[in-house]
Protein backbone atom coordinates (compact mmCIF):
# COMPACT_ATOMS: atom_id res chain seq x y z
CA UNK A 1 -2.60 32.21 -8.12
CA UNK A 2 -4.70 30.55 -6.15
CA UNK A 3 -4.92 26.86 -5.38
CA UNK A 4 -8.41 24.79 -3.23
CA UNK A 5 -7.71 22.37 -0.65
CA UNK A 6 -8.79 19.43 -3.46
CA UNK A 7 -5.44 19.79 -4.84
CA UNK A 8 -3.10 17.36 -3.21
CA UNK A 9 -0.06 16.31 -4.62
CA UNK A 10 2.11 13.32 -3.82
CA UNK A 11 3.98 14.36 -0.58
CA UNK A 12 1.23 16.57 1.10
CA UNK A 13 2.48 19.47 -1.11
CA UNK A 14 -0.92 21.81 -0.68
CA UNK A 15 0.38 23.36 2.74
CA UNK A 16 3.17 24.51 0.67
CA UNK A 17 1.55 25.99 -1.88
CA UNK A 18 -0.74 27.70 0.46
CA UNK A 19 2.12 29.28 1.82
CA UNK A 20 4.28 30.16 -1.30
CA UNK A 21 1.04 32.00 -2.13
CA UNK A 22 0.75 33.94 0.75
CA UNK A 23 4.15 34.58 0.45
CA UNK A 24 3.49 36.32 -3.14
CA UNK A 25 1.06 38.05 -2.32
CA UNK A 26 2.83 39.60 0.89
CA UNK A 27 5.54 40.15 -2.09
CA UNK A 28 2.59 41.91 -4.44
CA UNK A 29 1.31 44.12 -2.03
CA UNK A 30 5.80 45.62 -0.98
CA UNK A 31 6.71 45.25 -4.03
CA UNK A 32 4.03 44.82 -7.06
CA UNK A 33 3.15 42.09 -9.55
CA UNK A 34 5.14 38.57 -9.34
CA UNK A 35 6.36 37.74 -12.62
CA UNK A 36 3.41 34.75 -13.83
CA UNK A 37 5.60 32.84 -15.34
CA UNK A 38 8.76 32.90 -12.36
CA UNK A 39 5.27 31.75 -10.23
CA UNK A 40 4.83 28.72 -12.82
CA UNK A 41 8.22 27.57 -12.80
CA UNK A 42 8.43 27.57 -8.94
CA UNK A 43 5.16 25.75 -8.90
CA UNK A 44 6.49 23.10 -11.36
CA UNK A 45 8.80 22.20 -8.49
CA UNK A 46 5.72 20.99 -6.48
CA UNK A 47 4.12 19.18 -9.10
CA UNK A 48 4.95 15.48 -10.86
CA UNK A 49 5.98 12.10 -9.59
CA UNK A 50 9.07 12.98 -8.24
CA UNK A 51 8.17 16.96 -7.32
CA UNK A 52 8.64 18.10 -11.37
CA UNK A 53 12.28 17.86 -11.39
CA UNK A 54 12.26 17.68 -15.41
CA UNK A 55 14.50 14.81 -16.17
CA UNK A 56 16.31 16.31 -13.30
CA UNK A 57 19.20 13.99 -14.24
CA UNK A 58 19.37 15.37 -18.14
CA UNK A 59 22.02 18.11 -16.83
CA UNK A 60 25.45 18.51 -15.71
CA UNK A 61 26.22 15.79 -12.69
CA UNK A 62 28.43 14.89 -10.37
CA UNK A 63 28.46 11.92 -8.34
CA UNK A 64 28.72 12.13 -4.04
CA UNK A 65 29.20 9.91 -1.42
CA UNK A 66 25.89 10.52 1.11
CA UNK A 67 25.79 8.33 4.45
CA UNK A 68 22.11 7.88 5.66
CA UNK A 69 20.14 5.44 8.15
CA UNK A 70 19.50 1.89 5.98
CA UNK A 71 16.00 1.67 7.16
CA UNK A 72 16.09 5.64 5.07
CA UNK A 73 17.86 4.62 2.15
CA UNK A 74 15.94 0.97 1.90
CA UNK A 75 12.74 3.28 1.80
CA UNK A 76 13.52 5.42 -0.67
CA UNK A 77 15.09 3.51 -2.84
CA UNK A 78 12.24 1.11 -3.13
CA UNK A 79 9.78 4.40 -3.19
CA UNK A 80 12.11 5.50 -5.95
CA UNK A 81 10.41 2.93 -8.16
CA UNK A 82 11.42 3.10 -11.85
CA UNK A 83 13.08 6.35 -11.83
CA UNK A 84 16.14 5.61 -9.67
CA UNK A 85 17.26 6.63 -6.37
CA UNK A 86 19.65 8.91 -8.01
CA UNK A 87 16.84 10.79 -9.07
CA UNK A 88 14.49 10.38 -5.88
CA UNK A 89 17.24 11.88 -3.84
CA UNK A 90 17.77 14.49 -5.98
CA UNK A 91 14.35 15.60 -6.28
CA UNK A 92 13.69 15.74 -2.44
CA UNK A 93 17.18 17.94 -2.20
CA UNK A 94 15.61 19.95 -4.72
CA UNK A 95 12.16 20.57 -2.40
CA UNK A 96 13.93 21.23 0.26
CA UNK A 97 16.69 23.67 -0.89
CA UNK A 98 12.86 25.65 -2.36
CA UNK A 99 11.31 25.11 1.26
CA UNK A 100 15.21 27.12 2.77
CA UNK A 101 14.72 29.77 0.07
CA UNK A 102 10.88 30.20 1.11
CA UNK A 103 11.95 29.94 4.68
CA UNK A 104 14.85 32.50 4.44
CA UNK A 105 12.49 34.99 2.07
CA UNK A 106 9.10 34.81 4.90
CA UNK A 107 12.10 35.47 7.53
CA UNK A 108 13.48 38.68 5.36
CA UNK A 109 9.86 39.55 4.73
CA UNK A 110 8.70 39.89 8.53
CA UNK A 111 12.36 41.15 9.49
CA UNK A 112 11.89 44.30 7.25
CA UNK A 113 7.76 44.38 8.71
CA UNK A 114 9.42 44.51 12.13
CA UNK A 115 11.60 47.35 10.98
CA UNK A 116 8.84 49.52 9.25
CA UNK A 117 10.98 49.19 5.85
């Protein structure tokens, strides 16, 4: 799954998708064909207003206390436009928890290169 340089998504999201798709195809060639649709849901994370988070706040919640910089907060909550900052927040926790799972799957990748596995 390939994606051009054209497609830009709110955030800067194309250098990540460049580099979930090398990642599958580094996990094609060790280990076979990626499931298409697995590909398409992780994509869906990069694409929509608020990163696709369907109606992130449609399932189970629970509310936390999070301490952040005001000049932070006052930015995202106005960036947060309609939606809520509720669901801004959660959105950018979800893109980054995907970016730790990339990170920690590219780092397993090359560890097991390095080892000849």
């Amino acid at each position: 799954m390939q994606h051009n340089d054209q497609d830009r998504t709110p955030g800067g999201r194309a250098l990540e998708r460049r580099h979930l798709d090398e990642l599958i195809a580094a996990c094609e060639a060790e280990n076979g064909p990626v499931d298409p649709a697995a590909v398409a849901a992780k994509l869906a994370l990069f694409d929509g207003p608020l990163g696709g988070i369907v109606d992130a706040m449609s399932e189970r919640t629970r509310k936390y206390s999070v301490t952040m910089p005001e000049d932070i907060a006052e930015e995202a909550r106005v960036r947060s436009g309609d939606a809520g900052l509720s669901a801004y927040v959660t959105a950018a926790v979800a893109r980054q928890l995907e970016r730790d799972r990339l990170d920690e799957f590219d780092s397993g990748r090359r560890g097991r290169q390095r080892s000849g596995r």
